[in-house]
Protein backbone atom coordinates (compact mmCIF):
# COMPACT_ATOMS: atom_id res chain seq x y z
CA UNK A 1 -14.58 -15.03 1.88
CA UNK A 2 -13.40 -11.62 0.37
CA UNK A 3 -9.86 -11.71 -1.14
CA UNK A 4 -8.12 -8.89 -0.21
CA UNK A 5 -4.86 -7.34 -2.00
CA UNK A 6 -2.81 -4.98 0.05
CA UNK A 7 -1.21 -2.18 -2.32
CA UNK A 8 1.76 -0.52 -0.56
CA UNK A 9 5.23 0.80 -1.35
CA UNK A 10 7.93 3.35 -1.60
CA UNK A 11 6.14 7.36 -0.46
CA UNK A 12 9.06 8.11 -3.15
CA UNK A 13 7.92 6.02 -5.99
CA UNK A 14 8.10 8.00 -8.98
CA UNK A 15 5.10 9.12 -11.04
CA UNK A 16 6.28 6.71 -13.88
CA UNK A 17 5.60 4.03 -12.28
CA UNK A 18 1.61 4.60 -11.62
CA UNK A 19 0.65 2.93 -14.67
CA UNK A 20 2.66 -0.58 -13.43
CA UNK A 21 0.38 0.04 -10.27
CA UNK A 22 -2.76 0.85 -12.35
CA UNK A 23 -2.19 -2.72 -13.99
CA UNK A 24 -1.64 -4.76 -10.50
CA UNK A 25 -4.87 -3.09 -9.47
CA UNK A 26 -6.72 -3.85 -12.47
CA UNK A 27 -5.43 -7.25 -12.28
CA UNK A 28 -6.43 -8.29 -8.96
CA UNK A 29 -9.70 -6.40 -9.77
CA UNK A 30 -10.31 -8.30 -12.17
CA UNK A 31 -9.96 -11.80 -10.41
CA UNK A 32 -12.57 -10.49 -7.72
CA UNK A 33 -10.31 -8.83 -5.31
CA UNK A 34 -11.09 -6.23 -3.10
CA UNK A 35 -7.61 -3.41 -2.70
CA UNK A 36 -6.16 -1.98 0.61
CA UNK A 37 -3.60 0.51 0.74
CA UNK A 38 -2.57 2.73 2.95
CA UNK A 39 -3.29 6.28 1.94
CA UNK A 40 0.30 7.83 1.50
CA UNK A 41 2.08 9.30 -1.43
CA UNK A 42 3.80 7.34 -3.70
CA UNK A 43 2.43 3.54 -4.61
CA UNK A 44 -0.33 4.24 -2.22
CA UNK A 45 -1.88 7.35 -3.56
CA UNK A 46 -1.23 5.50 -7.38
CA UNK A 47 -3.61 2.80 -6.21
CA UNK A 48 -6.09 5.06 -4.97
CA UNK A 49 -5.94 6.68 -8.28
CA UNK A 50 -6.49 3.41 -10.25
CA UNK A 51 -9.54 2.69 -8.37
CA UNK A 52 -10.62 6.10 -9.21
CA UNK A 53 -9.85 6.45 -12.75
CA UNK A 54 -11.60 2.61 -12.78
CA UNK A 55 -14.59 3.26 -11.01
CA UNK A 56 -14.01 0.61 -8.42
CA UNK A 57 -13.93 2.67 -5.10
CA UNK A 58 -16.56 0.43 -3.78
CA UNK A 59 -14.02 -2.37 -3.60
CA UNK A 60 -11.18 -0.74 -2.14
CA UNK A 61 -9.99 0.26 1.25
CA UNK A 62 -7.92 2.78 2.94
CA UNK A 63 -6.30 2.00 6.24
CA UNK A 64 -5.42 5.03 7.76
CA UNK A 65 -3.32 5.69 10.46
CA UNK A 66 -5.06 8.45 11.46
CA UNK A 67 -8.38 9.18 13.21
CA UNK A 68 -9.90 11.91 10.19
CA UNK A 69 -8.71 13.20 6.67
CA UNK A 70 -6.71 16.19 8.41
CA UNK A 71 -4.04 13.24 8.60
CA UNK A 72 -3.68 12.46 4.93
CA UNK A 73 -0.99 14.38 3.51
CA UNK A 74 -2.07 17.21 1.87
CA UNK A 75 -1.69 16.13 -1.55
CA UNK A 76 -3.85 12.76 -1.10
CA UNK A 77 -6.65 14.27 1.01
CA UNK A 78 -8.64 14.92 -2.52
CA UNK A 79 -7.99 11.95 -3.87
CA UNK A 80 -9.67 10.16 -0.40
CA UNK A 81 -12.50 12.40 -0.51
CA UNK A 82 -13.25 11.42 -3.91
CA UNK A 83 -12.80 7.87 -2.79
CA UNK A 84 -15.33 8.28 0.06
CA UNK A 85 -17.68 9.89 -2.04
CA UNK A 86 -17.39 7.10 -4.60
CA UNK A 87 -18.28 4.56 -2.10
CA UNK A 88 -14.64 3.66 -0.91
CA UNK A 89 -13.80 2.33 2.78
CA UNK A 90 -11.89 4.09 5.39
CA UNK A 91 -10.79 2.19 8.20
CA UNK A 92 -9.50 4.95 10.66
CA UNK A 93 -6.51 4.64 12.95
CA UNK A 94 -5.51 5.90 16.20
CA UNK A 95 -3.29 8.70 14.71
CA UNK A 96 -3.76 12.81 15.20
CA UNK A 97 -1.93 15.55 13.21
CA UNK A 98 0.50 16.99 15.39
CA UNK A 99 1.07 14.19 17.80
CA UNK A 100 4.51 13.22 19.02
CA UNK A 101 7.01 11.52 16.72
CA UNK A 102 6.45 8.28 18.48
CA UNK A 103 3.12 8.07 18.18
CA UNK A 104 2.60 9.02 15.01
CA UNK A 105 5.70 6.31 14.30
CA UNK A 106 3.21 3.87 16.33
CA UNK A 107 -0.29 4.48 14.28
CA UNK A 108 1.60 4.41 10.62
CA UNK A 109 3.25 0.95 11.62
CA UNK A 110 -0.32 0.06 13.41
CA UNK A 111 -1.82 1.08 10.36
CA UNK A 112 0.45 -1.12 8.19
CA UNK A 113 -0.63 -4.25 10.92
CA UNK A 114 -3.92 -3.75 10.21
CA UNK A 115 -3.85 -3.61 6.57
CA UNK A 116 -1.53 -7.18 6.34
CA UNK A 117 -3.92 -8.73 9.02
CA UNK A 118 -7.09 -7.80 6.27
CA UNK A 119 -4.74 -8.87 2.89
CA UNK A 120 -4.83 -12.23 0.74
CA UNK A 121 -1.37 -11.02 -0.63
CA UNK A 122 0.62 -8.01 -0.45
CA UNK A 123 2.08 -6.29 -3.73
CA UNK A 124 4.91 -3.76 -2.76
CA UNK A 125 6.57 -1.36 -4.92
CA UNK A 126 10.04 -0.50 -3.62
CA UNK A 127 11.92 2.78 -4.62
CA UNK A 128 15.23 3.76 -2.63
CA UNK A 129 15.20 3.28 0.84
CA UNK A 130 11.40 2.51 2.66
CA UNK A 131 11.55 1.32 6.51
CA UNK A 132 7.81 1.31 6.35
CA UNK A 133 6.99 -1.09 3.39
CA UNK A 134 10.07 -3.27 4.59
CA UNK A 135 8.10 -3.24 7.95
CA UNK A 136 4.79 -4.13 6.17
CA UNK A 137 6.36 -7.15 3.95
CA UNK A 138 8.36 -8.33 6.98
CA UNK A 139 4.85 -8.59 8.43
CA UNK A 140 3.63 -10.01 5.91
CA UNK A 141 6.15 -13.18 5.54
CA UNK A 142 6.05 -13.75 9.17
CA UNK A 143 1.95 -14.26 8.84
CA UNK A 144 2.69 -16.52 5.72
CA UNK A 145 0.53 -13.85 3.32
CA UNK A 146 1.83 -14.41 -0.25
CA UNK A 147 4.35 -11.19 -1.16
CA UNK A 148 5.21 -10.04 -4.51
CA UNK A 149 7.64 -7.26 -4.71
CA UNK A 150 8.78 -4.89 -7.07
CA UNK A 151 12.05 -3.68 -6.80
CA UNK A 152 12.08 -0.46 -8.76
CA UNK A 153 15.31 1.70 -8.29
CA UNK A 154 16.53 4.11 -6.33
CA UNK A 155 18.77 1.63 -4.58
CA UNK A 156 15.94 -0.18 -3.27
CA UNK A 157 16.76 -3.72 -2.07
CA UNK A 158 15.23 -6.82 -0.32
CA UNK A 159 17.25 -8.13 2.57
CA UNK A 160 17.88 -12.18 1.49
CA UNK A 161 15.65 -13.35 4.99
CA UNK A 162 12.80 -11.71 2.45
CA UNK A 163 13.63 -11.92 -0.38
CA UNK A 164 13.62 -16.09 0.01
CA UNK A 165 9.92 -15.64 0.74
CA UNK A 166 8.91 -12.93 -1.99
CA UNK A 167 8.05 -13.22 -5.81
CA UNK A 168 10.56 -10.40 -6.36
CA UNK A 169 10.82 -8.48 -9.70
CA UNK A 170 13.88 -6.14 -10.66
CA UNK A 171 13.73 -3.65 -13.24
CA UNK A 172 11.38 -6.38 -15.19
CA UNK A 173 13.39 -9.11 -14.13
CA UNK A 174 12.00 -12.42 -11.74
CA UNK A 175 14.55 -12.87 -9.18
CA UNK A 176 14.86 -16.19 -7.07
């Protein structure tokens, strides 16, 4: 069976923090994991990065939310072309550029389904406020998939229902 580690987080997590991402992904690369992520900015495109700057495209994934790289934001379409090229995994969604708010709403949280329903555990990197990634551990708990969150400014919180089922780290710190 192939362990899977789902990489998601905050579209607003600052640069700074890509090398803490780099590490998680070298870690769980390094114990035989494949990595998901999502394909956003932020802790997404950071993963993406580590498994390009560590030659392991082969064992990641992207789950998109979209139905072709015209999705991607701008900024990330190189960095998934690369991926591709380098013998990364796309697994397409439903979503098209353009669409209504709704239903682009609908394929990013589909998206986010899919990527919990493929992962071992889920490592999420929280900065300020992030509906999405609270969506995607909330999924995550409810499925019982092991969550380890870290909690890295910008106001960003875990409500307690979570938080009681989360390794959670603050600013460095374990919380309970």
């Amino acid at each position: 069976m192939v362990r899977v580690v789902g990489v998601i987080g905050s579209r607003a997590l600052p640069a700074s923090f890509a090398p803490l991402v780099s590490s998680v992904v070298s870690l769980f690369l390094a114990r035989g994991f494949r990595v998901a992520s999502g394909g956003a900015v932020g802790a997404d495109s950071f993963a993406l990065s580590a498994l390009l700057q560590q030659g392991a495209s082969s064992r990641g994934v992207v789950f998109s939310a979209w139905q072709s790289a015209s999705g991607f934001p701008s900024s990330v379409r190189p960095q998934v072309s690369r991926f591709l090229a380098s013998g990364g995994q796309v697994v397409w969604g439903s979503g098209s550029p353009g669409a209504s708010r709704g239903a682009v709403v609908s394929a990013l949280l589909g998206r986010n389904t899919r990527l919990v329903a493929s992962s071992s555990v889920v490592v999420a990197f929280l900065f300020g406020s992030s509906r999405g990634s609270l969506f995607t551990v909330r999924q995550a708990v409810s499925r019982g998939v092991p969550v380890v969150v870290f909690l890295c400014g910008g106001g960003a919180s875990l409500p307690a229902d979570l938080a009681r089922h989360c390794f959670v780290f603050h600013l460095g710190k374990e919380v309970f």
